[in-house]
C-alpha atoms as a PDB file:
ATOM      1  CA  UNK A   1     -14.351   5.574  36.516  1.00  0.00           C
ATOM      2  CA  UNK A   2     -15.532   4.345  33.063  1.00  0.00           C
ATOM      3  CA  UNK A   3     -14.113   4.124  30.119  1.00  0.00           C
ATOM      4  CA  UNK A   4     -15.219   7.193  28.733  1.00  0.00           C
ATOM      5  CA  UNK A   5     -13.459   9.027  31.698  1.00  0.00           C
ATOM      6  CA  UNK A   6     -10.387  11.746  30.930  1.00  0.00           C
ATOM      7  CA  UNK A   7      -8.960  10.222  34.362  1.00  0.00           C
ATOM      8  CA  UNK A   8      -9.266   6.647  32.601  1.00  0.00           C
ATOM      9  CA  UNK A   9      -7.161   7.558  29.821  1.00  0.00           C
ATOM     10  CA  UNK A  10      -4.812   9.951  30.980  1.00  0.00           C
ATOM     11  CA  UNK A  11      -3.546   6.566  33.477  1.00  0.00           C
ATOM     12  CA  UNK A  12      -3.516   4.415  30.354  1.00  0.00           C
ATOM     13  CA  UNK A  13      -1.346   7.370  28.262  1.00  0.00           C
ATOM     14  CA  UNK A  14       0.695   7.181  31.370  1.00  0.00           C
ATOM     15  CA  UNK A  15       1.398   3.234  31.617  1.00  0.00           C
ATOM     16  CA  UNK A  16       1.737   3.884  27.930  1.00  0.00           C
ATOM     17  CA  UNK A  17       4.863   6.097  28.099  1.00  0.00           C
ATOM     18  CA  UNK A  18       6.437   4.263  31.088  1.00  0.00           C
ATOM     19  CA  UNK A  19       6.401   0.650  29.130  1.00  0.00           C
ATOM     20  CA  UNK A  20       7.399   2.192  25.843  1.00  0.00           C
ATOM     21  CA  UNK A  21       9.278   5.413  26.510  1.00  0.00           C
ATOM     22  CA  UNK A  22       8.730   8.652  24.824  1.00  0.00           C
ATOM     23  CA  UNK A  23      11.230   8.091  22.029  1.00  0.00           C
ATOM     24  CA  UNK A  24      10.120   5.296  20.775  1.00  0.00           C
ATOM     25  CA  UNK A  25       6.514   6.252  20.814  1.00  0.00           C
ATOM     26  CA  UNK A  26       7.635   9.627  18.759  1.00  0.00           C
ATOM     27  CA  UNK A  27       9.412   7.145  15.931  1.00  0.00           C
ATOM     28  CA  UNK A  28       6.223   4.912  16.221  1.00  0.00           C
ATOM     29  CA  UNK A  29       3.723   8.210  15.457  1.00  0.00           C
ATOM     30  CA  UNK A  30       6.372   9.351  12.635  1.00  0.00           C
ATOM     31  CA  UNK A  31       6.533   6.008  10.791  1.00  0.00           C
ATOM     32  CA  UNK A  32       2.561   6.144  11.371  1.00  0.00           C
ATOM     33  CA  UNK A  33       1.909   9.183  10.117  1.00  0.00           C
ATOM     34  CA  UNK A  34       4.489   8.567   7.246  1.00  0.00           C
ATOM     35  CA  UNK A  35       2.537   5.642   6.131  1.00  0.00           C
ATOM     36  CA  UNK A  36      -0.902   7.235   5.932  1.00  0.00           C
ATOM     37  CA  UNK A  37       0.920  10.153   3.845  1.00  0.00           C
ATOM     38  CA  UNK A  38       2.429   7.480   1.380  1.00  0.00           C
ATOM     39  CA  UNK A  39      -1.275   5.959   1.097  1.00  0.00           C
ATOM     40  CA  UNK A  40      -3.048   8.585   0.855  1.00  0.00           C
ATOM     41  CA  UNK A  41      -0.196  10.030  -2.443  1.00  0.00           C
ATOM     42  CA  UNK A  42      -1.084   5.949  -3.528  1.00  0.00           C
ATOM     43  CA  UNK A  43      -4.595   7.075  -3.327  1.00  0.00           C
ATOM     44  CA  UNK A  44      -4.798  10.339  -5.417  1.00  0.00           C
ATOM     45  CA  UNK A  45      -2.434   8.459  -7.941  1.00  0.00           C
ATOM     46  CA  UNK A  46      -4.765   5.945  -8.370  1.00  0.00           C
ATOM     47  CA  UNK A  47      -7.755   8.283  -8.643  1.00  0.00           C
ATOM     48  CA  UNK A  48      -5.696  10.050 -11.405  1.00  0.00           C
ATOM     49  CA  UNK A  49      -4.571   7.282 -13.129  1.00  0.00           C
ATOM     50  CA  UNK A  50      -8.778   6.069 -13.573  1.00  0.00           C
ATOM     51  CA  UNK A  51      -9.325   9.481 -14.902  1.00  0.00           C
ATOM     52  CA  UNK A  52      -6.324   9.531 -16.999  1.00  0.00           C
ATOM     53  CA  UNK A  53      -7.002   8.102 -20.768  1.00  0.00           C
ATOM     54  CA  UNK A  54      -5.189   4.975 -22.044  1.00  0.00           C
ATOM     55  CA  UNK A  55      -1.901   5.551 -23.500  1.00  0.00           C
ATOM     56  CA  UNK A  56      -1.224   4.002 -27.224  1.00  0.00           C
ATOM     57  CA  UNK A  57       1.894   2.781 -27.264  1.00  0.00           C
ATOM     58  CA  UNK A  58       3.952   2.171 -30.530  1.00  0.00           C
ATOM     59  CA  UNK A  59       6.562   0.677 -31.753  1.00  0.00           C
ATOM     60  CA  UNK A  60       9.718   2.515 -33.146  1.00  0.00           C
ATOM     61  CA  UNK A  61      11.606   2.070 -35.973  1.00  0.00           C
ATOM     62  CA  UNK A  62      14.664   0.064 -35.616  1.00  0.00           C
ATOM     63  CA  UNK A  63      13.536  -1.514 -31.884  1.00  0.00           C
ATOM     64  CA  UNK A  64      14.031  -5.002 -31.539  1.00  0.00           C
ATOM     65  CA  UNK A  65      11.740  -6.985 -28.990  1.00  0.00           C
ATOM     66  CA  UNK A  66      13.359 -10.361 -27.888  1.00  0.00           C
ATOM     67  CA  UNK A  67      10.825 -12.630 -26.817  1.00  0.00           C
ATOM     68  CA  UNK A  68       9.713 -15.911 -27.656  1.00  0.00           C
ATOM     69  CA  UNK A  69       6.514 -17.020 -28.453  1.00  0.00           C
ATOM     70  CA  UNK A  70       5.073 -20.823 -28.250  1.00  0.00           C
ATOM     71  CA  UNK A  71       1.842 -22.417 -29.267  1.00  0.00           C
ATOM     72  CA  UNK A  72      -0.185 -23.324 -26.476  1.00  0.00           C
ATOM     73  CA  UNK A  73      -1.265 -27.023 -26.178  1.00  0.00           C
ATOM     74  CA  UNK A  74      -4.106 -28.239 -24.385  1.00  0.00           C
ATOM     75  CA  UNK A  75      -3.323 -31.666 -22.587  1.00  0.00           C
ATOM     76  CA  UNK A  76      -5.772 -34.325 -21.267  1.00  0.00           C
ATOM     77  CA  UNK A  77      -5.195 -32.402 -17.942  1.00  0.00           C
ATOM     78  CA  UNK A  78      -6.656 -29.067 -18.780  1.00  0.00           C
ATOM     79  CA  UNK A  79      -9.423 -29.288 -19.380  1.00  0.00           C
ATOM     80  CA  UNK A  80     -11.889 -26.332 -18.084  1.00  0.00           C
ATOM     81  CA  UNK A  81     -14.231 -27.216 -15.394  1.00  0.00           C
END
């Protein structure tokens, strides 16, 4: 009996079911297969989103940004390496 035998496995599937139960093994294979569908919809968004070109984006008319903007200071500390 190695490990390539169907006799093999179909004891561990059965030790398997026994310690888990059959419902919680079906929730386990739907949140399973729900993750490789949300990665694989990440996937072909990214893939279109390389092929995609840059969008400009503008200002309009009467928008106000709030923001603030400071000078950066270099201390005796910072200095690149």
């Amino acid at each position: 009996m190695g490990a390539g035998s169907w006799v093999h496995w179909v004891v561990v599937l059965l030790i398997v079911v026994l310690i888990f139960g059959t419902k919680k093994l079906r929730n386990i294979g739907a949140d399973l297969g729900g993750a490789v569908r949300g990665f694989k919809e990440g996937m072909k968004g990214a893939e279109n989103a390389d092929n995609a070109p840059p969008q400009q984006i503008t200002a309009q008319e009467g928008t106000v940004i709030e923001g603030e903007a400071r000078e950066k200071t270099v201390s005796s500390t910072d200095k690149p390496a």
